[in-house]
N, C-alpha and C. Protein backbone atom coordinates (compact mmCIF):
# COMPACT_ATOMS: atom_id res chain seq x y z
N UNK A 1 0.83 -1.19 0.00
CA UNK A 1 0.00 0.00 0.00
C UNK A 1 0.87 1.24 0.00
N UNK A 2 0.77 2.15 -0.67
CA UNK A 2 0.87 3.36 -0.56
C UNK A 2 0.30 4.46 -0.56
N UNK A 3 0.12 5.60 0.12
CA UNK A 3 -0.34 6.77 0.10
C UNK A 3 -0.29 7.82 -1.66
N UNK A 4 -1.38 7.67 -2.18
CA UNK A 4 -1.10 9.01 -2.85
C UNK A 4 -1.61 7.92 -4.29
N UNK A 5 -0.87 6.62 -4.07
CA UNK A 5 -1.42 5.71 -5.15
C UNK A 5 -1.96 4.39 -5.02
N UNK A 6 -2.77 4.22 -6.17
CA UNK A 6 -3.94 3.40 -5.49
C UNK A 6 -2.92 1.69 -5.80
N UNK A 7 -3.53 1.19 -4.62
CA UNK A 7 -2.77 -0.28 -4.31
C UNK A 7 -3.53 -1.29 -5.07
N UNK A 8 -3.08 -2.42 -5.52
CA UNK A 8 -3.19 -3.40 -6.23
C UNK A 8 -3.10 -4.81 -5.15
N UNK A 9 -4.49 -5.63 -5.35
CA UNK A 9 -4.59 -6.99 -4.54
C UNK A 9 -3.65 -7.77 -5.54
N UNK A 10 -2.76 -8.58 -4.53
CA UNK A 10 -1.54 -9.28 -5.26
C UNK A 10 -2.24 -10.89 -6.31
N UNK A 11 -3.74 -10.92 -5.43
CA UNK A 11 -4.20 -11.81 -6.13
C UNK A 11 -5.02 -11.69 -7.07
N UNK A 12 -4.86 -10.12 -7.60
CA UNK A 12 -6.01 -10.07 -8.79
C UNK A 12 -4.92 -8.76 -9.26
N UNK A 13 -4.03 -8.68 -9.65
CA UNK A 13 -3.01 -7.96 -10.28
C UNK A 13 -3.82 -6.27 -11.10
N UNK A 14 -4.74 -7.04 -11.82
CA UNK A 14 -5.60 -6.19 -12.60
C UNK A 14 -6.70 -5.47 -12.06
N UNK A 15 -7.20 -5.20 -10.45
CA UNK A 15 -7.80 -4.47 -10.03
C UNK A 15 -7.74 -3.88 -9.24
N UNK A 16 -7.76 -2.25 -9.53
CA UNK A 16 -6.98 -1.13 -8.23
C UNK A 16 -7.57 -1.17 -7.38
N UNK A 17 -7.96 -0.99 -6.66
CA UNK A 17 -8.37 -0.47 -5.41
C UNK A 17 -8.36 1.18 -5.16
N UNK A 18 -9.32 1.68 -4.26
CA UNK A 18 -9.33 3.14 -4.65
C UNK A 18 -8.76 3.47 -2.94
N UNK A 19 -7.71 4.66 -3.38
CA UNK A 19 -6.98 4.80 -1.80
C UNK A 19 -7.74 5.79 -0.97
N UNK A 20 -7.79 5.14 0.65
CA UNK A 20 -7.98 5.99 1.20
C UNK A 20 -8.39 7.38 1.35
N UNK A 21 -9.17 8.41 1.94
CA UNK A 21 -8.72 9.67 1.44
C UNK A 21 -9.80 10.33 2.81
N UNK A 22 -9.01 11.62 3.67
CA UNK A 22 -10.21 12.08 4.50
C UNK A 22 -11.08 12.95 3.81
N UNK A 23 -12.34 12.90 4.23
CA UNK A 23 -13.14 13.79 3.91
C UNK A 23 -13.78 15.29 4.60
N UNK A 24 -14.35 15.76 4.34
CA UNK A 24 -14.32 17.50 4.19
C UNK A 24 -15.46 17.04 5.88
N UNK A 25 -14.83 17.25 6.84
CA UNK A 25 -15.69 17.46 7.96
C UNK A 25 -15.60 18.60 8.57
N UNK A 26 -16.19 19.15 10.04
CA UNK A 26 -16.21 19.92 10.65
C UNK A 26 -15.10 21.02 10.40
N UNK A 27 -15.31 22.36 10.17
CA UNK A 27 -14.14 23.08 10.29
C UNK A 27 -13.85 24.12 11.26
N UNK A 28 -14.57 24.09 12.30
CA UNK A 28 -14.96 24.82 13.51
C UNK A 28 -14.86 23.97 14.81
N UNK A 29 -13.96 24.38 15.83
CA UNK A 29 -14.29 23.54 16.77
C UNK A 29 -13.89 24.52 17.65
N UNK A 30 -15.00 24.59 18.78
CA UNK A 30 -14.97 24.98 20.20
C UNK A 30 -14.66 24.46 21.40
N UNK A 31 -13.04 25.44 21.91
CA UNK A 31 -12.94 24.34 23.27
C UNK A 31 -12.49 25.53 24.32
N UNK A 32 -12.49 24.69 25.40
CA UNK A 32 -12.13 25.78 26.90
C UNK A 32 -10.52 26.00 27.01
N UNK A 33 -9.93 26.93 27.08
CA UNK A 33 -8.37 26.75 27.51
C UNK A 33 -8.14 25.64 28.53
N UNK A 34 -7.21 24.51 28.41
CA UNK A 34 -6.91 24.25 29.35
C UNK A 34 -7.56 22.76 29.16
N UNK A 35 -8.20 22.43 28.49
CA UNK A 35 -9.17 21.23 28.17
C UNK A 35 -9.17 20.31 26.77
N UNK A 36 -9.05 18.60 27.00
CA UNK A 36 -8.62 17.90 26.09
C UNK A 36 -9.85 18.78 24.85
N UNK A 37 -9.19 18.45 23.63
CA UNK A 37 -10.08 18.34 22.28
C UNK A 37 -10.20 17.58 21.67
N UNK A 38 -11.15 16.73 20.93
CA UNK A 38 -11.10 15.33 19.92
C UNK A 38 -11.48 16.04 18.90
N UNK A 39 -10.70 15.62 18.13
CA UNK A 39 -10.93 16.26 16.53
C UNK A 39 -11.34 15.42 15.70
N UNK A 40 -12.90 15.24 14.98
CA UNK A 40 -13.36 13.96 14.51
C UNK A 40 -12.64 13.66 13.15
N UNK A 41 -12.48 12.62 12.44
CA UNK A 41 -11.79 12.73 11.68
C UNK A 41 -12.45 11.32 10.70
N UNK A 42 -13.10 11.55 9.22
CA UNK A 42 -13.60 10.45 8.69
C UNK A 42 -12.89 10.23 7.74
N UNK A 43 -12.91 9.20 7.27
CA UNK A 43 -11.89 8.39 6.30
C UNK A 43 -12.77 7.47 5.01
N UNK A 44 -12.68 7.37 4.03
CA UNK A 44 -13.33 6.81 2.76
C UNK A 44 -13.06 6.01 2.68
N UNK A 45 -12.97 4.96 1.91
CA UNK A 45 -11.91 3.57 1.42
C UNK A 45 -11.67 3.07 2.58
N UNK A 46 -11.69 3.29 3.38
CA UNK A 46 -10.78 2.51 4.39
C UNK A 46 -10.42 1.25 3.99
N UNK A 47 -11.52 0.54 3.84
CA UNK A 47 -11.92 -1.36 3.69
C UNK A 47 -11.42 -1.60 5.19
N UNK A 48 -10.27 -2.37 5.16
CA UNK A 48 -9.95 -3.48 6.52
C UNK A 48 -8.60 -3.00 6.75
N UNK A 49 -8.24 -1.66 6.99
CA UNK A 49 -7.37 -1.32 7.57
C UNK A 49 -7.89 -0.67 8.64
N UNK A 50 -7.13 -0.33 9.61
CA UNK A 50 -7.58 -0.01 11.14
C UNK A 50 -6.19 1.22 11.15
């Protein structure tokens, strides 16, 4: 696998796979000084990577 280009199953040579890629979420986030933040973050393609 690589980033940027799309990866190839070793057992089917001839079909790409479409890579990864985040998508356009939240662009505003409100927090208190001083206090954790989670920044949500969604992902396309994934399939069965973690």
């Amino acid at each position: 696998y690589s980033w940027g280009q799309p990866s190839r199953d070793s057992r089917n040579p001839d079909e790409v796979k479409e890579i990864p890629e985040f998508q356009v979420a939240t662009s505003s986030i409100t927090s208190l000084v001083g206090q954790p933040v989670y920044l949500p973050c969604r992902v396309r393609n994934l399939g069965d990577r973690v």
